[in-house]
PDB file of N, CA and C in Angstrom:
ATOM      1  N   UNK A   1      48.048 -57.443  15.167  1.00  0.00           N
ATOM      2  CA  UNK A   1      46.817 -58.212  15.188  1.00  0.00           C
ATOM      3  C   UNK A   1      46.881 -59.286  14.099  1.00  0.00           C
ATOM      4  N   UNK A   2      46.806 -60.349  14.469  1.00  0.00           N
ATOM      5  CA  UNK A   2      46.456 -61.334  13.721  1.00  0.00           C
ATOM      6  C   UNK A   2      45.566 -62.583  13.249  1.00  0.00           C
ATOM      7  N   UNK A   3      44.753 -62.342  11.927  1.00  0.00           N
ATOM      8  CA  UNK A   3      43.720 -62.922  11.207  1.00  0.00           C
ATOM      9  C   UNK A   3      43.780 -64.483  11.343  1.00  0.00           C
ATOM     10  N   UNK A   4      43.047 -65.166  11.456  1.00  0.00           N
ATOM     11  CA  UNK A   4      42.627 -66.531  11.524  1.00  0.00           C
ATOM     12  C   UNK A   4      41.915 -66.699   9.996  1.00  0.00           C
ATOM     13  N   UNK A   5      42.257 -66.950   8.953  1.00  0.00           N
ATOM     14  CA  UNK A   5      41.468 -66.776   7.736  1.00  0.00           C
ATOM     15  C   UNK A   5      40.592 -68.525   8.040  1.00  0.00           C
ATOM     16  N   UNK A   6      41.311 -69.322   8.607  1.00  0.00           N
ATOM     17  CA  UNK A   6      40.375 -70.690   8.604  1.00  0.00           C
ATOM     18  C   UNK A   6      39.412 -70.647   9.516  1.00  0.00           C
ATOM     19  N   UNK A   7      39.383 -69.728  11.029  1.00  0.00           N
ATOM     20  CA  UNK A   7      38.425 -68.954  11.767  1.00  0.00           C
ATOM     21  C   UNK A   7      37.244 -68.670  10.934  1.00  0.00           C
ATOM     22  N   UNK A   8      37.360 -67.401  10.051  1.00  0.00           N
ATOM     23  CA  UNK A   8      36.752 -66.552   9.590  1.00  0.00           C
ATOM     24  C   UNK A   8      35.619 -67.019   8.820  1.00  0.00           C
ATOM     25  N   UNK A   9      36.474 -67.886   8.109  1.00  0.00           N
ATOM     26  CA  UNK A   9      35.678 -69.302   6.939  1.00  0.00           C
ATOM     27  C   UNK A   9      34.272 -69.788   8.684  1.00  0.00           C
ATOM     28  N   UNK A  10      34.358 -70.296   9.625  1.00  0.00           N
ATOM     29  CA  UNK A  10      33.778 -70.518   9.948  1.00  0.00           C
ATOM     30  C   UNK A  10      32.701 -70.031  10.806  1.00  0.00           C
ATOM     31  N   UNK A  11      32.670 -68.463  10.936  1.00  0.00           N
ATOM     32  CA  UNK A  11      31.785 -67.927  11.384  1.00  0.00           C
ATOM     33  C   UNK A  11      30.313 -67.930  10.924  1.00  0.00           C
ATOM     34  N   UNK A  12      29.449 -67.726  11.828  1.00  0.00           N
ATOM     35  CA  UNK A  12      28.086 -67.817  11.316  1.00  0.00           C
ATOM     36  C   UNK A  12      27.303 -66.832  11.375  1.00  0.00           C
ATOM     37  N   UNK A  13      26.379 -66.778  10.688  1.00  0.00           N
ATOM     38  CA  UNK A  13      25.669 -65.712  10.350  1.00  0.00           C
ATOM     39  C   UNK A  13      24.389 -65.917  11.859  1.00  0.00           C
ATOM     40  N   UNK A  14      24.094 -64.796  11.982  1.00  0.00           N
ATOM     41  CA  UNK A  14      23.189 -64.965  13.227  1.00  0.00           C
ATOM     42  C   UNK A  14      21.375 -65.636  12.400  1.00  0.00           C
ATOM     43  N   UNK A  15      20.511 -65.880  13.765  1.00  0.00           N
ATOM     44  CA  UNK A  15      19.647 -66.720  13.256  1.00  0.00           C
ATOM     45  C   UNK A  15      19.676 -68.273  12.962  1.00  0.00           C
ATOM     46  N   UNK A  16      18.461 -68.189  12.906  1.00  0.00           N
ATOM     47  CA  UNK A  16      18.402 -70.138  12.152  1.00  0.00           C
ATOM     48  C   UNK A  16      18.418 -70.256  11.090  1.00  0.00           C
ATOM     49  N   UNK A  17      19.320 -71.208  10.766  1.00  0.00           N
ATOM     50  CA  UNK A  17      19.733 -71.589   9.494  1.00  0.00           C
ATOM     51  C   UNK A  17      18.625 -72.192   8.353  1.00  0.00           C
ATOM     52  N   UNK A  18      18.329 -71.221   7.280  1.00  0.00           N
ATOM     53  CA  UNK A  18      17.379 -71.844   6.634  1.00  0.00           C
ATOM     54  C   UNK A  18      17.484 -72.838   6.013  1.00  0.00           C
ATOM     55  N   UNK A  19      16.110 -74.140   5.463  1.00  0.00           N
ATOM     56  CA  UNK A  19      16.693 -75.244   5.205  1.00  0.00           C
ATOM     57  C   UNK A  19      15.613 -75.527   3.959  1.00  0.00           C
ATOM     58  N   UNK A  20      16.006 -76.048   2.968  1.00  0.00           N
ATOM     59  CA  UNK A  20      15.178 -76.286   1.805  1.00  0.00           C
ATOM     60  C   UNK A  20      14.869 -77.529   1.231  1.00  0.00           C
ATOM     61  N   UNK A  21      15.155 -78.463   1.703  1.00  0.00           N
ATOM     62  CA  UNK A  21      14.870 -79.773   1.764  1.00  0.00           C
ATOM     63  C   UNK A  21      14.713 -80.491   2.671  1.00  0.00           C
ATOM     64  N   UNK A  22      14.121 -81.429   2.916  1.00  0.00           N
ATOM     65  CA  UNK A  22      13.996 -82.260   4.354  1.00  0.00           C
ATOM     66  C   UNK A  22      14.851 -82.927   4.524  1.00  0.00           C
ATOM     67  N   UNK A  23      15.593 -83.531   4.174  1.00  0.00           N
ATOM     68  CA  UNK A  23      16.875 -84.647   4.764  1.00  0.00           C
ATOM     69  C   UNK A  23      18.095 -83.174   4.607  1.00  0.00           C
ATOM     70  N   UNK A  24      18.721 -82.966   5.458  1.00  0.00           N
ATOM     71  CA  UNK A  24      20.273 -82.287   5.969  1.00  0.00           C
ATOM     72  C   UNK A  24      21.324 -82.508   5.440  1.00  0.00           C
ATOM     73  N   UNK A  25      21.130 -83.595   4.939  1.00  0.00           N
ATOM     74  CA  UNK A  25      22.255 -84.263   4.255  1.00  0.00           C
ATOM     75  C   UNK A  25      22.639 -83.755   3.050  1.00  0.00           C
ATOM     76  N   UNK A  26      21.414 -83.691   2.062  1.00  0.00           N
ATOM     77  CA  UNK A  26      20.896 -83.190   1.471  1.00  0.00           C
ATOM     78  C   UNK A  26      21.696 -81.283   0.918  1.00  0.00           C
ATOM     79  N   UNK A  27      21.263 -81.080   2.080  1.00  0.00           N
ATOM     80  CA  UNK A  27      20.909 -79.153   2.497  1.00  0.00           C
ATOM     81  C   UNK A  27      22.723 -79.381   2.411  1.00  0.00           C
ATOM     82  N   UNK A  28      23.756 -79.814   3.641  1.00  0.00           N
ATOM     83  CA  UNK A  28      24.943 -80.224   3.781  1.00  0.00           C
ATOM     84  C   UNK A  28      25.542 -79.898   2.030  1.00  0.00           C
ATOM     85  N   UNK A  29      25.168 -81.008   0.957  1.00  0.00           N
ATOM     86  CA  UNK A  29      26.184 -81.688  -0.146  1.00  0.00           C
ATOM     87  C   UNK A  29      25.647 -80.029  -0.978  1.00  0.00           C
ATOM     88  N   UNK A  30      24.548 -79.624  -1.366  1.00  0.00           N
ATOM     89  CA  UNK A  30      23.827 -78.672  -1.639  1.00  0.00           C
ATOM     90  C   UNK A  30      25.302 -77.296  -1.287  1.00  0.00           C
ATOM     91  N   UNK A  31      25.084 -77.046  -0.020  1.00  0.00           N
ATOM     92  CA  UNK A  31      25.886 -76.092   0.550  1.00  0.00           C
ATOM     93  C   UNK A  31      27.173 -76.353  -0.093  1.00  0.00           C
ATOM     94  N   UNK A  32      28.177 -77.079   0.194  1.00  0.00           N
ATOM     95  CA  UNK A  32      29.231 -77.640  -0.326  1.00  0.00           C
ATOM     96  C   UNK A  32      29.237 -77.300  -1.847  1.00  0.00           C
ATOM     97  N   UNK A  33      28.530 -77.837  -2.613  1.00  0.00           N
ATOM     98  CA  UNK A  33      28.317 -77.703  -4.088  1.00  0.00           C
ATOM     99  C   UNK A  33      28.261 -76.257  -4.724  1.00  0.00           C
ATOM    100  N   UNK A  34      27.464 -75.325  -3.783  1.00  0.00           N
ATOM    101  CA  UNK A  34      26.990 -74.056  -4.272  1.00  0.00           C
ATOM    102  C   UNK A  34      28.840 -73.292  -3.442  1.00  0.00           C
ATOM    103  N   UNK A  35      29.645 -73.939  -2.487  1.00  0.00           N
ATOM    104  CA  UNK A  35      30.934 -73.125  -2.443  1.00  0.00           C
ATOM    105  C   UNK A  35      31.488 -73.481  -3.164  1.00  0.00           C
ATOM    106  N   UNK A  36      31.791 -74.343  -3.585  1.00  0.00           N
ATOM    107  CA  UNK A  36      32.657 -74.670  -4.530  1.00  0.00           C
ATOM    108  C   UNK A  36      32.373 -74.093  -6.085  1.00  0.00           C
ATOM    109  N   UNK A  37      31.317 -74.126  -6.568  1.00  0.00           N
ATOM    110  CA  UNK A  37      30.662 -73.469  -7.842  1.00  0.00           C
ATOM    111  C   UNK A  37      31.009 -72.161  -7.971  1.00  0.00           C
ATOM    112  N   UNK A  38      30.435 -71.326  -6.514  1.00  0.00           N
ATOM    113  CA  UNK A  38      30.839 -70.001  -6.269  1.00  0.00           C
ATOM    114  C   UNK A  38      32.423 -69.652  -6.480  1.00  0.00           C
ATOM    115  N   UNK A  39      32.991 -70.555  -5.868  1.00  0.00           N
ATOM    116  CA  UNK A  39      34.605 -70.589  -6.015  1.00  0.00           C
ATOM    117  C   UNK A  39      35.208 -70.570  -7.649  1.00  0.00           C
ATOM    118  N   UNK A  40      34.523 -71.516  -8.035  1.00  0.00           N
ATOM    119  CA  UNK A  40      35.285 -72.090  -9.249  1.00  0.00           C
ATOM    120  C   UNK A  40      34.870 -70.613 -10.433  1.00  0.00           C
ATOM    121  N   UNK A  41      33.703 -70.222 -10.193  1.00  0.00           N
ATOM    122  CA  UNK A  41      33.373 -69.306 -11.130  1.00  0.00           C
ATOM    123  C   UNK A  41      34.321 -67.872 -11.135  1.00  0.00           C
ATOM    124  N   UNK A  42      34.450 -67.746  -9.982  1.00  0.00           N
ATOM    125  CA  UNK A  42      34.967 -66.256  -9.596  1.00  0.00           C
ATOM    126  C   UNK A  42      36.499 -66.931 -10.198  1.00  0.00           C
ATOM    127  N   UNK A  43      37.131 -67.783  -9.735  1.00  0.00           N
ATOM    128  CA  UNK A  43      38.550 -68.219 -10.275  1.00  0.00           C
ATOM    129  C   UNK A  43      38.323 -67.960 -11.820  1.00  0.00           C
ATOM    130  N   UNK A  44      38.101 -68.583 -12.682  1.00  0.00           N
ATOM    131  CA  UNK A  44      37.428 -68.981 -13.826  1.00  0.00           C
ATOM    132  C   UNK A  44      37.900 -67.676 -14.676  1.00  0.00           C
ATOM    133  N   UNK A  45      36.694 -66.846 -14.235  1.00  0.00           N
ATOM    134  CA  UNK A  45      36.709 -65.471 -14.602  1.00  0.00           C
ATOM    135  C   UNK A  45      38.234 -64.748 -14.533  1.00  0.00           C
ATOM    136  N   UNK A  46      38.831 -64.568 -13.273  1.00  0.00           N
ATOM    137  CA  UNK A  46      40.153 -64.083 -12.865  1.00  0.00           C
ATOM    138  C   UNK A  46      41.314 -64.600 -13.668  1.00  0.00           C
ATOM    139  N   UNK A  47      41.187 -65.818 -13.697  1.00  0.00           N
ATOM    140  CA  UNK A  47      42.114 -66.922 -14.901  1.00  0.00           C
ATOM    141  C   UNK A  47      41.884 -66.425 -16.117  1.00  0.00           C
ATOM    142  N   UNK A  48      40.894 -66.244 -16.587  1.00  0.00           N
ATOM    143  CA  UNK A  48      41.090 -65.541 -17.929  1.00  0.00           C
ATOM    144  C   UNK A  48      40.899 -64.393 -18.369  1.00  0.00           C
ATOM    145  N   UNK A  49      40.996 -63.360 -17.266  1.00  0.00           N
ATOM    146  CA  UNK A  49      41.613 -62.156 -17.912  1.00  0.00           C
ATOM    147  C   UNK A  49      43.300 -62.206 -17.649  1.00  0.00           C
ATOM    148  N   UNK A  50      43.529 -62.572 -16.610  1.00  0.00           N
ATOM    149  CA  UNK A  50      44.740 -62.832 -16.782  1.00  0.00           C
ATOM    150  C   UNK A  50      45.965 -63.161 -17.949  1.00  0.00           C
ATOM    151  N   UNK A  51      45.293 -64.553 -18.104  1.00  0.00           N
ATOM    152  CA  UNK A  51      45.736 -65.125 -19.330  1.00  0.00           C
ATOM    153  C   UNK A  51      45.147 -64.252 -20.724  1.00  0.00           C
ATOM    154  N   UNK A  52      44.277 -63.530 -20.922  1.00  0.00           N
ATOM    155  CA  UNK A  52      44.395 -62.786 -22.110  1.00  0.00           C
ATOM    156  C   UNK A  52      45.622 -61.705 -22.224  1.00  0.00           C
ATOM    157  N   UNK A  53      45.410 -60.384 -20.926  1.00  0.00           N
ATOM    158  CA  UNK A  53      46.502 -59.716 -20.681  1.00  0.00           C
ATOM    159  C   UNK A  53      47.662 -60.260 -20.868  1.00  0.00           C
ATOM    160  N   UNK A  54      48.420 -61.067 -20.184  1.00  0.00           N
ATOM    161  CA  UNK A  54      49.456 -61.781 -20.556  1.00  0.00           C
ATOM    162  C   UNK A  54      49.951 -62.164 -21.918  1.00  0.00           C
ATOM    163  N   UNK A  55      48.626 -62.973 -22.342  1.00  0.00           N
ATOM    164  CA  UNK A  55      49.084 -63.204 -24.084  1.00  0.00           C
ATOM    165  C   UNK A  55      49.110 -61.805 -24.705  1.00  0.00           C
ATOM    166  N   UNK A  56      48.298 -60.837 -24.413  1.00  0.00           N
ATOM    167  CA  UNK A  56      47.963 -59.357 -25.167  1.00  0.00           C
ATOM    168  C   UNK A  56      49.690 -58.811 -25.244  1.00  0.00           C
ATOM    169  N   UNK A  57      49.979 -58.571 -24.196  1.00  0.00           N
ATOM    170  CA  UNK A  57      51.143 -57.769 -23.853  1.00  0.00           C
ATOM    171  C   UNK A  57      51.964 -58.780 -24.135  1.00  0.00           C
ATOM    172  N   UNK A  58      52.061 -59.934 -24.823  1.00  0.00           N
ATOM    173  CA  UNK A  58      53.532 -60.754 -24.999  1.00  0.00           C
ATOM    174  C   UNK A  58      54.309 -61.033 -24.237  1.00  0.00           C
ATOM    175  N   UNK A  59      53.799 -61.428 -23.105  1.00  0.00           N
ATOM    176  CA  UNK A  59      54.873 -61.726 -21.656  1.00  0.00           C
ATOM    177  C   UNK A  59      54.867 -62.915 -21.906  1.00  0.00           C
ATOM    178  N   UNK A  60      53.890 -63.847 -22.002  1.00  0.00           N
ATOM    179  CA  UNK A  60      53.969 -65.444 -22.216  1.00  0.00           C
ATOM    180  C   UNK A  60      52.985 -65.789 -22.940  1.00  0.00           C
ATOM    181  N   UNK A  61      53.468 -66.750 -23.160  1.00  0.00           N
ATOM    182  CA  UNK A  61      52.627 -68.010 -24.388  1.00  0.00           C
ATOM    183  C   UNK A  61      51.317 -68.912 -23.298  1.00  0.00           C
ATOM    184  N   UNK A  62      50.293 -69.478 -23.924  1.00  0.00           N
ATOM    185  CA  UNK A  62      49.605 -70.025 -23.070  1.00  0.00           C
ATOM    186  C   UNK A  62      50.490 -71.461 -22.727  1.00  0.00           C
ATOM    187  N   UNK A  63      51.381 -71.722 -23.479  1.00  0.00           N
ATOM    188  CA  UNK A  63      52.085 -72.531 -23.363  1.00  0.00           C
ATOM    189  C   UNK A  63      53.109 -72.595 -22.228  1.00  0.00           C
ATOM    190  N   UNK A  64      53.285 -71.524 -22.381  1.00  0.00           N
ATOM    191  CA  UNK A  64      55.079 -71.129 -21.099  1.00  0.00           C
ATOM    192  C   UNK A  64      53.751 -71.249 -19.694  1.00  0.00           C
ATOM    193  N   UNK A  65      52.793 -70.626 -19.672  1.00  0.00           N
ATOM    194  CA  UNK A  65      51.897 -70.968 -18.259  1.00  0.00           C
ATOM    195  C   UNK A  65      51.347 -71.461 -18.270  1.00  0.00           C
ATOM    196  N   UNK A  66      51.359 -72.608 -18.871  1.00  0.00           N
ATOM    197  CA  UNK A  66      50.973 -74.493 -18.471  1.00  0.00           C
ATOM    198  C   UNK A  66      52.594 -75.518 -17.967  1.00  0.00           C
ATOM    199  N   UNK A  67      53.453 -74.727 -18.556  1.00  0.00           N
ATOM    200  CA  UNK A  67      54.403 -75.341 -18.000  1.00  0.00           C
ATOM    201  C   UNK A  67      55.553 -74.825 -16.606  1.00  0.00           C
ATOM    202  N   UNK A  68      54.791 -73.636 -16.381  1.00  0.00           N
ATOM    203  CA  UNK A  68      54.969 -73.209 -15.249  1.00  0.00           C
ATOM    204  C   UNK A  68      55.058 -73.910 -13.813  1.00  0.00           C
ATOM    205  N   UNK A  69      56.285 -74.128 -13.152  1.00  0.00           N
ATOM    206  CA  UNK A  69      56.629 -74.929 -11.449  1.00  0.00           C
ATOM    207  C   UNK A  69      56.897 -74.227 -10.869  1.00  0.00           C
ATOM    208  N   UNK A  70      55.920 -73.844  -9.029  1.00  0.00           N
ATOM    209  CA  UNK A  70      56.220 -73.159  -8.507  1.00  0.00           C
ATOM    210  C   UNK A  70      56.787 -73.292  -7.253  1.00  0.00           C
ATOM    211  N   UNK A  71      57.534 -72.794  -6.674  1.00  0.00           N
ATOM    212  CA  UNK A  71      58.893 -72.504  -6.081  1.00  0.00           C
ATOM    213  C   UNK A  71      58.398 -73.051  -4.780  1.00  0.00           C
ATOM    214  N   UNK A  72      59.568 -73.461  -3.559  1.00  0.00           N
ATOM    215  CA  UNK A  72      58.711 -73.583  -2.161  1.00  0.00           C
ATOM    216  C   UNK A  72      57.843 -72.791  -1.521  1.00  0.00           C
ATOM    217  N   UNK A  73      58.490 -71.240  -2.120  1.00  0.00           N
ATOM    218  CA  UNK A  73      57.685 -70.581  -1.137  1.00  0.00           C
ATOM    219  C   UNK A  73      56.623 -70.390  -1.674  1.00  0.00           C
ATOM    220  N   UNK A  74      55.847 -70.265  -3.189  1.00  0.00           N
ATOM    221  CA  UNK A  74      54.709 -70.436  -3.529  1.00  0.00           C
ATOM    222  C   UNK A  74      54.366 -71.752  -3.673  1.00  0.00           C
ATOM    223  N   UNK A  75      54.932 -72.924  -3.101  1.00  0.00           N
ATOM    224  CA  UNK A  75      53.931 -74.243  -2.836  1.00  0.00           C
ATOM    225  C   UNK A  75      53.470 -74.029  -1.599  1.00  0.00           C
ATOM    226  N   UNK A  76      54.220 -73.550  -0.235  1.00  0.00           N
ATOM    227  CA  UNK A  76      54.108 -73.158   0.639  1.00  0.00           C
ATOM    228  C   UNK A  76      52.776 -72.028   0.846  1.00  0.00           C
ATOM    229  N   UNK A  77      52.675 -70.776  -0.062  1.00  0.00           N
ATOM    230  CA  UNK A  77      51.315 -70.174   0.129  1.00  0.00           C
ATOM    231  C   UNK A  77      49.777 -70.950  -0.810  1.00  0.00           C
ATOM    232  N   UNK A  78      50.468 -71.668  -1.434  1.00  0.00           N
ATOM    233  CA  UNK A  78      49.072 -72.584  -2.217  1.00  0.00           C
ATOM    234  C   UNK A  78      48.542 -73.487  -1.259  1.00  0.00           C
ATOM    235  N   UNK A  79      49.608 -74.155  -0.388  1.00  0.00           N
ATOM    236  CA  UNK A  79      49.028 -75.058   0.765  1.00  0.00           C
ATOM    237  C   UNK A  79      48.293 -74.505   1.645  1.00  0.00           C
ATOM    238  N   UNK A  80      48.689 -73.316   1.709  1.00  0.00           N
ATOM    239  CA  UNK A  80      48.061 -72.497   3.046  1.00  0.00           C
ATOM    240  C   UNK A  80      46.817 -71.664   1.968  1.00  0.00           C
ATOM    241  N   UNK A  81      46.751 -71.735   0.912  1.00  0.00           N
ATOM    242  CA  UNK A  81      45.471 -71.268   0.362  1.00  0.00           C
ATOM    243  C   UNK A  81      44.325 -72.547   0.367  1.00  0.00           C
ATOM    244  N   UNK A  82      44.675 -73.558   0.180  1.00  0.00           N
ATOM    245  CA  UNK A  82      44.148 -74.787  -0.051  1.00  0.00           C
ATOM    246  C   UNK A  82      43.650 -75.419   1.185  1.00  0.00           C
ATOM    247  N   UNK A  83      44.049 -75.029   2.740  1.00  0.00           N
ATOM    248  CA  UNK A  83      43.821 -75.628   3.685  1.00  0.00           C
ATOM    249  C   UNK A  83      42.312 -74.422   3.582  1.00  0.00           C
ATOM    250  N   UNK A  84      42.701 -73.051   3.747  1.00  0.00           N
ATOM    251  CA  UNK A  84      41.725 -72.099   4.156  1.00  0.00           C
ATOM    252  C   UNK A  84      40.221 -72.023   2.589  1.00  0.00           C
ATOM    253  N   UNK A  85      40.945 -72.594   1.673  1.00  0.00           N
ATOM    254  CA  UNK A  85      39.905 -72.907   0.410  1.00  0.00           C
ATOM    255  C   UNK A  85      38.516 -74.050   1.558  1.00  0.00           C
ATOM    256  N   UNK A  86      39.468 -75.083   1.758  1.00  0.00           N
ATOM    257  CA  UNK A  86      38.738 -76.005   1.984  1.00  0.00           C
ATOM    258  C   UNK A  86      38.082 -76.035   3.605  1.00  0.00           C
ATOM    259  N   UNK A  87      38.187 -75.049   4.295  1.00  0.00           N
ATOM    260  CA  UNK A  87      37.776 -74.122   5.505  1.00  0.00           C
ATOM    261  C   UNK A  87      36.248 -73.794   5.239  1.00  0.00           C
ATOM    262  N   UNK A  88      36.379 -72.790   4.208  1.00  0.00           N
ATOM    263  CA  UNK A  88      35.117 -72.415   3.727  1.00  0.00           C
ATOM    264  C   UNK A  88      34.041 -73.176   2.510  1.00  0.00           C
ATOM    265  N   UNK A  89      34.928 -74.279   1.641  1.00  0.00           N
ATOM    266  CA  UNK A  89      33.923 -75.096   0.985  1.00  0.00           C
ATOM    267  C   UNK A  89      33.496 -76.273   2.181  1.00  0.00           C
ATOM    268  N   UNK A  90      33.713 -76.575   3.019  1.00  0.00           N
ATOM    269  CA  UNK A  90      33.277 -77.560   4.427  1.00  0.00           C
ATOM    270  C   UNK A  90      32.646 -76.544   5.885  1.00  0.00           C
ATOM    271  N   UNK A  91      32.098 -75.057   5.443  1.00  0.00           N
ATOM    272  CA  UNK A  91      32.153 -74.166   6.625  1.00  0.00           C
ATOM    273  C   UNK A  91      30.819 -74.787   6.790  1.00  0.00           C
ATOM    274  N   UNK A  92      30.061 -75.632   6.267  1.00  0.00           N
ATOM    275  CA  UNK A  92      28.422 -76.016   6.715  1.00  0.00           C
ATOM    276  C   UNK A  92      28.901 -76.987   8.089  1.00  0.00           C
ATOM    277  N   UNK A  93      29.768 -78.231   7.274  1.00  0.00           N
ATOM    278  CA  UNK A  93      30.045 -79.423   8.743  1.00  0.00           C
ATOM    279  C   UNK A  93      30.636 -79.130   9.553  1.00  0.00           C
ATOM    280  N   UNK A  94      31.420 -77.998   9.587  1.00  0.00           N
ATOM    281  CA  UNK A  94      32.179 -77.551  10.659  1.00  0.00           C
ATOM    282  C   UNK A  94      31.395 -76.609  11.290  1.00  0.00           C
ATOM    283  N   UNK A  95      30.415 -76.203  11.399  1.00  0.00           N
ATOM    284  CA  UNK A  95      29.508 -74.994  11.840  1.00  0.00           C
ATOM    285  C   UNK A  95      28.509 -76.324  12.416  1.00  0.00           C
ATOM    286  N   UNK A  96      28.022 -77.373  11.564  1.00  0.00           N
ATOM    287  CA  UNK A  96      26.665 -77.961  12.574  1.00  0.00           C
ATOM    288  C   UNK A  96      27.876 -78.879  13.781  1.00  0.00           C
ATOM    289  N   UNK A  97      29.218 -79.476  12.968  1.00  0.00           N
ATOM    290  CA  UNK A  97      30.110 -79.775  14.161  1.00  0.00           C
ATOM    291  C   UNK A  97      30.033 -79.534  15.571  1.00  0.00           C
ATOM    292  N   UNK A  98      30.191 -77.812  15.451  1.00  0.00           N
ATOM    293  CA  UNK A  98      30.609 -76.805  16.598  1.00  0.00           C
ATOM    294  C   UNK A  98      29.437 -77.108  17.210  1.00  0.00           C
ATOM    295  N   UNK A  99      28.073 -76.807  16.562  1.00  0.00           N
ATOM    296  CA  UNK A  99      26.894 -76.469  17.405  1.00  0.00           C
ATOM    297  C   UNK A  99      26.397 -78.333  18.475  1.00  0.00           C
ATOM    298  N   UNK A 100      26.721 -79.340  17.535  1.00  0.00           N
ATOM    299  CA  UNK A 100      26.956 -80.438  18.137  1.00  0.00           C
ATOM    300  C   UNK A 100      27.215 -79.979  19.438  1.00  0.00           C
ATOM    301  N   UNK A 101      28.726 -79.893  19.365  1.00  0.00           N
ATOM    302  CA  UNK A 101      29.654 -79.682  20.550  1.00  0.00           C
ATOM    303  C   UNK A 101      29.368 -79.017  21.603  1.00  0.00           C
ATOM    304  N   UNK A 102      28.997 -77.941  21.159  1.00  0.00           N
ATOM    305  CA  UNK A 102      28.290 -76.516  21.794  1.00  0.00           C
ATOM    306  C   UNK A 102      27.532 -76.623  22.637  1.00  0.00           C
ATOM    307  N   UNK A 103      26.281 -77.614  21.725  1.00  0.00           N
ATOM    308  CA  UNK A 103      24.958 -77.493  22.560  1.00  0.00           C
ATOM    309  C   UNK A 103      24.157 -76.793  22.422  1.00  0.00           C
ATOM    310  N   UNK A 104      24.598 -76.186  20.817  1.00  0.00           N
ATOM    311  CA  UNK A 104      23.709 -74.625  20.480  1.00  0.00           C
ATOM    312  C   UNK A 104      23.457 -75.060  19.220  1.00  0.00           C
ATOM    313  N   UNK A 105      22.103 -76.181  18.818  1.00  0.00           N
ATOM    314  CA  UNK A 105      21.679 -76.978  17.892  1.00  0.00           C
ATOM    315  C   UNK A 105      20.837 -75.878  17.309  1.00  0.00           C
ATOM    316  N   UNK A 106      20.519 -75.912  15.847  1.00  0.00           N
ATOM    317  CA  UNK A 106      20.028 -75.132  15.028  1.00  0.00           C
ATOM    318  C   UNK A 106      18.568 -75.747  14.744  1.00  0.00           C
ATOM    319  N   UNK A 107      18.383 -77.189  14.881  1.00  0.00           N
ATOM    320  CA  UNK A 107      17.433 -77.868  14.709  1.00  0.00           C
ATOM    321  C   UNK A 107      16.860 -78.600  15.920  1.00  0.00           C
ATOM    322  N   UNK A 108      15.629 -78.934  16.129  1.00  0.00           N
ATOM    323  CA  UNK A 108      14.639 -79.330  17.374  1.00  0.00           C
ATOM    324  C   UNK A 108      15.480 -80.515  17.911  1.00  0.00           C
ATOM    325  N   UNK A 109      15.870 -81.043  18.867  1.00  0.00           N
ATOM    326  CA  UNK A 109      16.160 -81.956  19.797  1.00  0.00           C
ATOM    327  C   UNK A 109      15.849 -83.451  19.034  1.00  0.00           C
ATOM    328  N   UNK A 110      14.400 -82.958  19.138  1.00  0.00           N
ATOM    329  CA  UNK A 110      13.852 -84.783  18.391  1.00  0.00           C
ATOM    330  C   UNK A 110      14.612 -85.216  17.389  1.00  0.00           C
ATOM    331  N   UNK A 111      14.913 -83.997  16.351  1.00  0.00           N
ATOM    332  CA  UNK A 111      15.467 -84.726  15.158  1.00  0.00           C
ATOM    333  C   UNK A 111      16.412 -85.198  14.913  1.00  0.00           C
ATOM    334  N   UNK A 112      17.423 -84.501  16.423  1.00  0.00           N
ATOM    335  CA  UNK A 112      18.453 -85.009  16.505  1.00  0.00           C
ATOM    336  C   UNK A 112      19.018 -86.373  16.582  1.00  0.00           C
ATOM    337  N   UNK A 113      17.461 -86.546  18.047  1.00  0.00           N
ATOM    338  CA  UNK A 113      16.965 -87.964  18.414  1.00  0.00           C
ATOM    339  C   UNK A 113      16.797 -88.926  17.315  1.00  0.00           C
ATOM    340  N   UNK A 114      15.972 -88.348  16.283  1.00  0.00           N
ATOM    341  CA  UNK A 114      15.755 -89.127  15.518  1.00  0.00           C
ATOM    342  C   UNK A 114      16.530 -90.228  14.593  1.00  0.00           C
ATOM    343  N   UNK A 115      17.287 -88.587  14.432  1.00  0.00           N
ATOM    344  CA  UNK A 115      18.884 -89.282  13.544  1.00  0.00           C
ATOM    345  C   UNK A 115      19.844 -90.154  14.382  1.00  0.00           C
ATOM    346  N   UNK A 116      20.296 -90.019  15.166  1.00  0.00           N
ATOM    347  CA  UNK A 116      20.465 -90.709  16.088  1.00  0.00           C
ATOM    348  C   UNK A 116      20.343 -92.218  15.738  1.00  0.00           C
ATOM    349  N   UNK A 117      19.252 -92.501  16.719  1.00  0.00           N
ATOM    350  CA  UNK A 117      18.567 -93.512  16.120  1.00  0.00           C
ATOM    351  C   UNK A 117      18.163 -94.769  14.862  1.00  0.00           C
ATOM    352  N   UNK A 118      18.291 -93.898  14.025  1.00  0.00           N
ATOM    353  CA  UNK A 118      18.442 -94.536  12.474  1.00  0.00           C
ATOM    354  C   UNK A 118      19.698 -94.896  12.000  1.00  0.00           C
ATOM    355  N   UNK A 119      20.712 -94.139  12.493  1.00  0.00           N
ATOM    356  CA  UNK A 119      22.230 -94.412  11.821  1.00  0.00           C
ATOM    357  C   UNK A 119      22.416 -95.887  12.427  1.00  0.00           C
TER     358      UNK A 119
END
């Protein structure tokens, strides 16, 4: 069996999507901002226990892992972390995308109309 991790990033939660500002656009950069934050924090954290352990136990200098280059096959899984990173910090436009497409709009017709219209 095999996982789709850039899939997964885009599944949706059932229901209508709650919305806290009136312009989408808005709600959109919002969403985006709060994955990426979420992201960066949890990294953040992980990065530096790491790097303490490491310095603790004398395996490396903070120095030797800043100058650290990694190999094809770990440029190769960073790319493929980096495509599926950016899966789920963009899972808002790719979710109202789909529903575009779909025909399975989260928001009233008119407003669609509306927007529409104005662009």
């Amino acid at each position: 069996m095999s996982i789709d991790p850039i899939a997964l990033a885009g599944s949706r939660a059932r229901g209508k999507r709650p919305y806290f500002f009136k312009d989408p656009d808005v709600e959109r950069v919002l969403s985006i901002a709060m994955a990426i934050a979420m992201e960066n924090a949890v990294t953040h954290q992980r990065l530096d226990a790491l790097e303490r352990l490491i310095e603790q136990k004398g395996l490396l200098s903070r120095e030797e892992l800043d100058q650290f280059r990694p190999d094809r096959e770990a440029e190769a899984q960073r790319t493929l972390w980096m495509k599926e990173y950016i899966a789920r910090v963009l899972r808002i436009v790719q979710q109202e995308t789909e529903a575009v497409e779909g025909g399975a709009m989260d928001v009233p017709m008119e407003e669609v109309m509306d927007a529409l219209r104005n662009e």
